[in-house]
Protein backbone atom coordinates (compact mmCIF):
# COMPACT_ATOMS: atom_id res chain seq x y z
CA UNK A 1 114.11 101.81 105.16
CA UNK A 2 115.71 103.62 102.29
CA UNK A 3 119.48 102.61 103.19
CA UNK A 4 119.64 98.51 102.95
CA UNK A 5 118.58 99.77 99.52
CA UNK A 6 120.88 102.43 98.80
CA UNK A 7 123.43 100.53 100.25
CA UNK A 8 122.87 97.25 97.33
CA UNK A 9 122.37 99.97 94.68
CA UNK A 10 125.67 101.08 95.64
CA UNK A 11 127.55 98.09 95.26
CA UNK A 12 125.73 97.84 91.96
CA UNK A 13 127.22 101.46 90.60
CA UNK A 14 130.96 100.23 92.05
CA UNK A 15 130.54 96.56 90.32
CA UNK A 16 129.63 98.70 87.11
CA UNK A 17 132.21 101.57 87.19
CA UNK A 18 134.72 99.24 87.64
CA UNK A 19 134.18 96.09 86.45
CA UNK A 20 133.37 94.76 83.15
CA UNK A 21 130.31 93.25 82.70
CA UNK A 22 127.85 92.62 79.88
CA UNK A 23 124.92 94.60 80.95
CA UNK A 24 122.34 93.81 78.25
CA UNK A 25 122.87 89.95 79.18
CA UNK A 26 122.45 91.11 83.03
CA UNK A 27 119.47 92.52 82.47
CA UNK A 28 117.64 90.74 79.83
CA UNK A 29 117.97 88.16 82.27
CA UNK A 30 116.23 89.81 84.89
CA UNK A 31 113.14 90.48 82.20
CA UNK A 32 112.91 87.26 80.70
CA UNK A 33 113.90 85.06 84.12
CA UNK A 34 113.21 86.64 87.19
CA UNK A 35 110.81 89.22 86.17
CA UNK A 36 108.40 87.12 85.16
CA UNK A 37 108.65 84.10 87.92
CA UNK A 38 108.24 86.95 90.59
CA UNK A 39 105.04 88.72 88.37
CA UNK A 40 103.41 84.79 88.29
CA UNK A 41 104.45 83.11 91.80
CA UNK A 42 102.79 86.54 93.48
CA UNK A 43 99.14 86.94 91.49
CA UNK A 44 98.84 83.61 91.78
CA UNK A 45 98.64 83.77 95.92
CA UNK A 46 97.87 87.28 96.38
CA UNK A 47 95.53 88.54 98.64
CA UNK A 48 94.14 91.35 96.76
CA UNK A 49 90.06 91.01 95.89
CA UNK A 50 89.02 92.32 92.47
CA UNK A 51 87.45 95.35 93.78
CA UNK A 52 91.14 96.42 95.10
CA UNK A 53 92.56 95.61 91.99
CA UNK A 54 90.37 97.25 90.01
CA UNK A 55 91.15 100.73 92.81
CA UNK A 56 94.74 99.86 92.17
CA UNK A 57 94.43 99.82 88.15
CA UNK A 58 91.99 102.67 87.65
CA UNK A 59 94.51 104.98 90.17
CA UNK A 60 97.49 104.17 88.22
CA UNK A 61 95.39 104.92 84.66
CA UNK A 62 94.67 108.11 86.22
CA UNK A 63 97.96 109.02 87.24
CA UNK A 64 99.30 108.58 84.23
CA UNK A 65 97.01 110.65 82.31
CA UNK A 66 97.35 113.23 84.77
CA UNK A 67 101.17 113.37 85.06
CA UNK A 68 101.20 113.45 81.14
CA UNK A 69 98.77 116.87 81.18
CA UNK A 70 100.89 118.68 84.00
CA UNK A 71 104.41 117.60 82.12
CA UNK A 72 103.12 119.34 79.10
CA UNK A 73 101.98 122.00 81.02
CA UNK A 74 105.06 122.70 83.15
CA UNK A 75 107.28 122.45 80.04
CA UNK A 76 104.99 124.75 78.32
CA UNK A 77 104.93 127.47 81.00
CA UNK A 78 108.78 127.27 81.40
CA UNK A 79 109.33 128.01 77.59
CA UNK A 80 111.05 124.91 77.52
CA UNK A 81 108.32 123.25 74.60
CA UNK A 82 111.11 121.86 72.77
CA UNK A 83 111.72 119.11 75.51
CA UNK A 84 107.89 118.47 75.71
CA UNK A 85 107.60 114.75 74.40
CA UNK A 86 111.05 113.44 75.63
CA UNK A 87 110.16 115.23 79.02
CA UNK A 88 107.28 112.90 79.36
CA UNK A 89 109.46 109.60 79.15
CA UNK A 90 111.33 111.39 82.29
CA UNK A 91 108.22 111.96 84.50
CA UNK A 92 105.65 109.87 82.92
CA UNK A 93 106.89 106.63 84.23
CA UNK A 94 108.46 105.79 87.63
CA UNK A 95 111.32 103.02 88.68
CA UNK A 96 108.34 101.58 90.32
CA UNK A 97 110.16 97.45 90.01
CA UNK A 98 113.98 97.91 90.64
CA UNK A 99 113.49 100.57 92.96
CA UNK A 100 109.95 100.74 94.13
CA UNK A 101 109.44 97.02 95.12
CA UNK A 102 112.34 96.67 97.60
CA UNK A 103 111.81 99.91 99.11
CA UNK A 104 108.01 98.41 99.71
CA UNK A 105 109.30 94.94 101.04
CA UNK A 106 111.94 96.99 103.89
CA UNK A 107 109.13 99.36 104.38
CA UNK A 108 105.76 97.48 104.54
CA UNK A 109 106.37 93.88 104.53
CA UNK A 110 105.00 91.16 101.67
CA UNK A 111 101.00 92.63 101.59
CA UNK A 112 102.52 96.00 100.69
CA UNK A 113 105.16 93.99 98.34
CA UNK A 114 102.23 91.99 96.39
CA UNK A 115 99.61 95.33 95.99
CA UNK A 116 103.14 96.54 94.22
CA UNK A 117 103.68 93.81 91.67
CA UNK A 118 100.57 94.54 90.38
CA UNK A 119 101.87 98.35 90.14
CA UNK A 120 104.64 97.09 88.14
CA UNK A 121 102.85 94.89 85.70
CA UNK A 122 100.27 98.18 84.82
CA UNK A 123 103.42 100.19 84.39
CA UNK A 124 105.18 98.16 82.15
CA UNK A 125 102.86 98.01 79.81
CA UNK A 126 102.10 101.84 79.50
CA UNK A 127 106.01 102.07 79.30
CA UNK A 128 105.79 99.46 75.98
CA UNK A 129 103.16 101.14 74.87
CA UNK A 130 102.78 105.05 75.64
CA UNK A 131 106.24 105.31 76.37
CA UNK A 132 107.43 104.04 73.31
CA UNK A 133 104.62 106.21 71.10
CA UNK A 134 106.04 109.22 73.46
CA UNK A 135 109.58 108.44 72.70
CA UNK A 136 108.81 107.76 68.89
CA UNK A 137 107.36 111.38 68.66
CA UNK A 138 104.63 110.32 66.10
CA UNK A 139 106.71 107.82 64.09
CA UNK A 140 105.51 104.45 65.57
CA UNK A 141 102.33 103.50 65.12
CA UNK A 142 100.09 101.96 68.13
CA UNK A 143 100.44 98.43 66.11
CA UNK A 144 104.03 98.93 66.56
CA UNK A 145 103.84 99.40 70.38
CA UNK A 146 101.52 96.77 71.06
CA UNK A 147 103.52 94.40 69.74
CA UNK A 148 106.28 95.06 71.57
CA UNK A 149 104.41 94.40 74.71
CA UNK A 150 103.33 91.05 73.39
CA UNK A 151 106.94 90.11 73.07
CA UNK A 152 107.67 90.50 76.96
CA UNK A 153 107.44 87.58 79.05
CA UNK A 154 105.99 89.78 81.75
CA UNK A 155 102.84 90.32 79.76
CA UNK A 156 102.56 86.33 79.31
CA UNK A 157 103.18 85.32 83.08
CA UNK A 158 100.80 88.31 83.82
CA UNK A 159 97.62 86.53 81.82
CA UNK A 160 98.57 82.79 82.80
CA UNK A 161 98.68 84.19 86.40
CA UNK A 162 95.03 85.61 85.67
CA UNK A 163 93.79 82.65 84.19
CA UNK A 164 95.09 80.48 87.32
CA UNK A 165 93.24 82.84 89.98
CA UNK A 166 90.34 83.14 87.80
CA UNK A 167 89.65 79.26 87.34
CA UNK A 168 90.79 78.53 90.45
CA UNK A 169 93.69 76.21 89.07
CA UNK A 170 96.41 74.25 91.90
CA UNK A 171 99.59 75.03 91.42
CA UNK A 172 101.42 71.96 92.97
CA UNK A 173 104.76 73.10 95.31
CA UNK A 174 107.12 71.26 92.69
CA UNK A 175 105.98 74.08 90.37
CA UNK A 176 105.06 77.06 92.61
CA UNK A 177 108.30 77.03 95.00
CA UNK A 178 111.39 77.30 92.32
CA UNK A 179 109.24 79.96 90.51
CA UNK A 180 108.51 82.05 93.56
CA UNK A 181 112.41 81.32 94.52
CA UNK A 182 113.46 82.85 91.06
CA UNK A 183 110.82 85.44 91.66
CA UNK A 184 112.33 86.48 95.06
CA UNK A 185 115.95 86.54 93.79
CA UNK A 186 114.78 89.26 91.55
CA UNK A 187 114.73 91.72 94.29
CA UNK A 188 118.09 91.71 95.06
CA UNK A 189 119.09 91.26 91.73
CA UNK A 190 117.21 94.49 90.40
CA UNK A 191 119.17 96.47 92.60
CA UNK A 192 122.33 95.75 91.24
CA UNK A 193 121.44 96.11 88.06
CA UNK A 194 120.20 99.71 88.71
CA UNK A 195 123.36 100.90 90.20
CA UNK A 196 125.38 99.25 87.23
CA UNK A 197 122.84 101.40 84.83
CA UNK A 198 122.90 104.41 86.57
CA UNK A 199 127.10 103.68 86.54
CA UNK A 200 126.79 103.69 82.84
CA UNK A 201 124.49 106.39 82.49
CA UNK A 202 126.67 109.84 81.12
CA UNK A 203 123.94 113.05 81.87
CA UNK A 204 124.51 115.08 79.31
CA UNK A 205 121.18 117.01 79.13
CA UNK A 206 120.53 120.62 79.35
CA UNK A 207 120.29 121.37 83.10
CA UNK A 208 117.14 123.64 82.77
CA UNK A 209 115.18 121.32 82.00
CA UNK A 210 116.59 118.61 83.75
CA UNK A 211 116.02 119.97 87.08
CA UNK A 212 112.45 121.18 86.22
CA UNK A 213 111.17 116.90 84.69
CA UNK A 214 113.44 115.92 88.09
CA UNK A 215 110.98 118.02 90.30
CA UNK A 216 107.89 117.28 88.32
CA UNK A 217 108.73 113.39 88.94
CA UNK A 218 109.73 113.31 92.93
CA UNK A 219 107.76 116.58 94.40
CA UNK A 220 104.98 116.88 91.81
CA UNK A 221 104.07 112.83 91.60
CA UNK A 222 103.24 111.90 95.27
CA UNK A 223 101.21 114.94 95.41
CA UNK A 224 99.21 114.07 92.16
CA UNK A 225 98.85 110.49 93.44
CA UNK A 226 97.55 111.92 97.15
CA UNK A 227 94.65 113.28 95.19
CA UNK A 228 93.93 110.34 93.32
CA UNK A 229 93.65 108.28 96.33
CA UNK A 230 91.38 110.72 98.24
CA UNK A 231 89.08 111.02 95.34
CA UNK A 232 89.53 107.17 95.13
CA UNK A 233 88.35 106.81 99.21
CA UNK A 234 91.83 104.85 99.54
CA UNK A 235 92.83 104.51 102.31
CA UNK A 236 95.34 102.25 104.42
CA UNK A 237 98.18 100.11 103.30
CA UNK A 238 97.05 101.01 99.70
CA UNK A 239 97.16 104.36 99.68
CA UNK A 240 100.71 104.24 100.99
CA UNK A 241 101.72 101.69 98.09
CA UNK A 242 100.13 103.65 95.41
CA UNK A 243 102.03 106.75 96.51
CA UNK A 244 105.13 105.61 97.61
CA UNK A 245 105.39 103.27 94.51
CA UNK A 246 104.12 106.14 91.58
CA UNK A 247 107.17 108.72 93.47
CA UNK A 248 110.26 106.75 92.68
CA UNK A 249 112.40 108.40 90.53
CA UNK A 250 112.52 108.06 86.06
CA UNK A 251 112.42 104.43 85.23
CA UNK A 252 115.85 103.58 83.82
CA UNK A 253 114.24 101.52 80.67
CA UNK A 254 112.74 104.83 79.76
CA UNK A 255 116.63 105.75 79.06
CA UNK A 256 117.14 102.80 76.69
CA UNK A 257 113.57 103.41 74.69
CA UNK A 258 114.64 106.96 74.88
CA UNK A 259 118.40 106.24 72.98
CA UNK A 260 116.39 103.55 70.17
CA UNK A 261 114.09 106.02 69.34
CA UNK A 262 116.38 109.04 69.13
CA UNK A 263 114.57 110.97 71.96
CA UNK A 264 116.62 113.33 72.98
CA UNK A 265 118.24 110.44 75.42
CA UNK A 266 121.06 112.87 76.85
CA UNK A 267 118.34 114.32 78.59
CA UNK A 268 116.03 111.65 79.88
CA UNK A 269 119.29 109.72 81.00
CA UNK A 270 120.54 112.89 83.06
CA UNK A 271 116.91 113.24 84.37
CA UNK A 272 117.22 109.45 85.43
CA UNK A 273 120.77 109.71 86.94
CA UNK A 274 119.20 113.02 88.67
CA UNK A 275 116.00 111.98 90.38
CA UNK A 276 117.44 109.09 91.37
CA UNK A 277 119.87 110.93 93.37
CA UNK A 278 117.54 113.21 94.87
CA UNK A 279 115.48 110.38 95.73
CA UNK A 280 117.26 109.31 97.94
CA UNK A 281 115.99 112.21 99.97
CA UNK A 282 112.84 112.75 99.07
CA UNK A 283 111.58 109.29 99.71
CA UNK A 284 113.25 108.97 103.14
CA UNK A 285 110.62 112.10 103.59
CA UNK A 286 107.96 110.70 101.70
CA UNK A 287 107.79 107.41 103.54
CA UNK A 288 107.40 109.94 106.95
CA UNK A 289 105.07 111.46 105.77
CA UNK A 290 102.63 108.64 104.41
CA UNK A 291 103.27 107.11 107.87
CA UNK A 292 101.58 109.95 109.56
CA UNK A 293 98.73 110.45 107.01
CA UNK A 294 97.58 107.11 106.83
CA UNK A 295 99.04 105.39 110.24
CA UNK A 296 102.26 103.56 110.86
C-alpha cells in the first residue's frame, strides 16, 4: 500500500536532486490547475450525506485544537518553549493531499479517496489561516490570513462545488469529464512534486526538538484522532480515513509559510524532511492496525 507511493515519491526526490527544474512553476500549477479540478469534479459526485460531512468537519476542528494544546504542552514540559509556535506549524498540520490522498486511493479505493478530499479542503484552510497566524507569531492579523485563503482557487472550486450539490445543478459530461481528468492527474502529479520538495529541503534544525514535533506528529496524531472518532461513534471506512489521513507526516507548505514568515524554517523543514522519513514506517503500521480495529 505504502510502496507504489514511496516508489513515485522517489522518482520525484531523484528528478529534483538532479535535475533542474523550476519548482514554484511545478507546483503553483498543481494549486491553481489540478488542485482545484480534483477538489470540484469529487464534491460534486460524492457520496457523502451531510450528517457525515458534518462528523468529518467537526473531527478534523477537533483535532486541530487538540494537537495545538498537546504541542504546547510537550514543548513546554521538554524545556524546549522557545520552539513553541514554529513547533506547531510542524505537528499542527499533516501532508494530508500529496501524501495522504494516494496512500487512501492504493489503500481503500475511491469512497475512502472522496471522504479524503474533503479532509484536504478543511485542512487547507486552517493551514491559510491558523498556520499562517502560527507562523507570523502575532504579527499578521486574522484579516491578513483570511485573505490569503480567498486568493486560493481551492477555496473557490470548494463553494461552487457546494452550491452545485446544494441546488442540485447538472453538470453536463463536456464539463464534468476534462475537470475530473485534470483532477485525477493530480494524484500522480503531487507525488512528484513532494519528492522534488523534500529533495530541496536542507534540515538544519536543532535535533532536540526535531525528533520530539516528529513524534508528536506520527505517534501522538493517530492516537489523538482514535479518540476523536470513538467519542464521535465513527466507525467504518471513516474512521480509518480520518486517522490514516490526520497521521501523515508535516505538510511541506507549512515549510514555505514557515521561510516567508521567518519561523524558525530550519526547523519545521528538518521536521518535514524527518517525519516524512519515518513515515514511511509508521504508516505501513498504522494502516495494520486500523485494519484490525475497524475491519479490513
Amino acid at each position: 500500500m505504502v510502496v507504489p507511493v514511496i516508489f513515485v515519491i522517489g522518482i520525484g526526490y531523484l528528478f529534483g536532486r538532479y535535475a533542474s527544474a523550476d519548482l514554484g512553476s511545478i507546483s503553483k500549477f498543481s494549486m491553481v490547475v489540478l488542485s482545484p479540478a480534483l477538489i470540484f469534479s469529487f464534491l460534486v459526485r460524492n457520496q457523502l450525506d451531510s450528517h457525515q460531512l458534518v462528523k468529518i468537519v467537526a473531527a478534523v476542528l477537533l483535532f486541530t485544537v487538540v494537537m495545538a494544546a498537546v504541542t504546547l504542552v510537550v514543548m513546554g514540559l521538554c524545556g524546549m518553549k522557545p520552539f513553541m509556535k514554529p513547533a506547531l506549524l510542524a505537528t499542527v498540520f499533516p501532508n494530508t493531499g500529496n501524501y495522504g490522498l494516494p496512500i487512501l486511493l492504493f489503500a481503500y479505493g475511491q469512497q475512502a479517496f472522496s471522504m479524503g478530499v474533503v479532509i484536504v479542503v478543511v485542512n487547507f484552510i486552517l493551514m491559510y489561516t491558523l498556520g499562517v497566524y502560527f507562523a507570523s507569531l502575532e504579527r499578521a492579523s486574522w484579516r491578513t490570513a483570511i485573505t490569503d485563503v480567498f486568493r486560493l482557487p481551492t477555496t473557490y472550486a470548494t463553494l461552487a462545488a457546494i452550491i452545485v450539490s446544494l441546488l442540485h445543478i447538472p453538470i453536463p459530461s463536456y464539463i464534468y469529464d476534462p475537470l475530473k481528468m485534470m483532477g485525477d492527474a493530480m494524484i500522480p502529479v503531487v507525488m512528484l512534486i513532494l519528492g522534488m520538495q523534500l529533495a530541496h529541503v536542507k534540515p538544519r534544525g536543532d535535533t532536540g526538538p526535531t525528533v520530539i514535533s516528529s513524534l508528536v506528529r506520527l505517534v501522538v496524531s493517530p492516537a489523538v484522532m482514535l479518540g476523536i472518532v470513538y467519542l464521535f461513534g465513527i466507525g467504518g471506512l471513516m474512521a480509518k480515513v480520518l486517522i490514516v489521513q490526520n497521521s501523515m507526516p508535516t505538510a511541506v507548505i507549512m515549510t514555505m509559510i514557515a521561510a516567508e514568515y521567518r519561523a524558525r524554517p530550519d526547523f519545521v523543514a528538518g521536521t518535514t524532511f524527518l517525519s516524512t522519513l519515518m513515515s514511511f514506517g509508521t504508516i505501513t503500521g498504522l494502516l495494520y492496525g486500523v485494519n484490525r480495529l475497524f475491519g479490513s
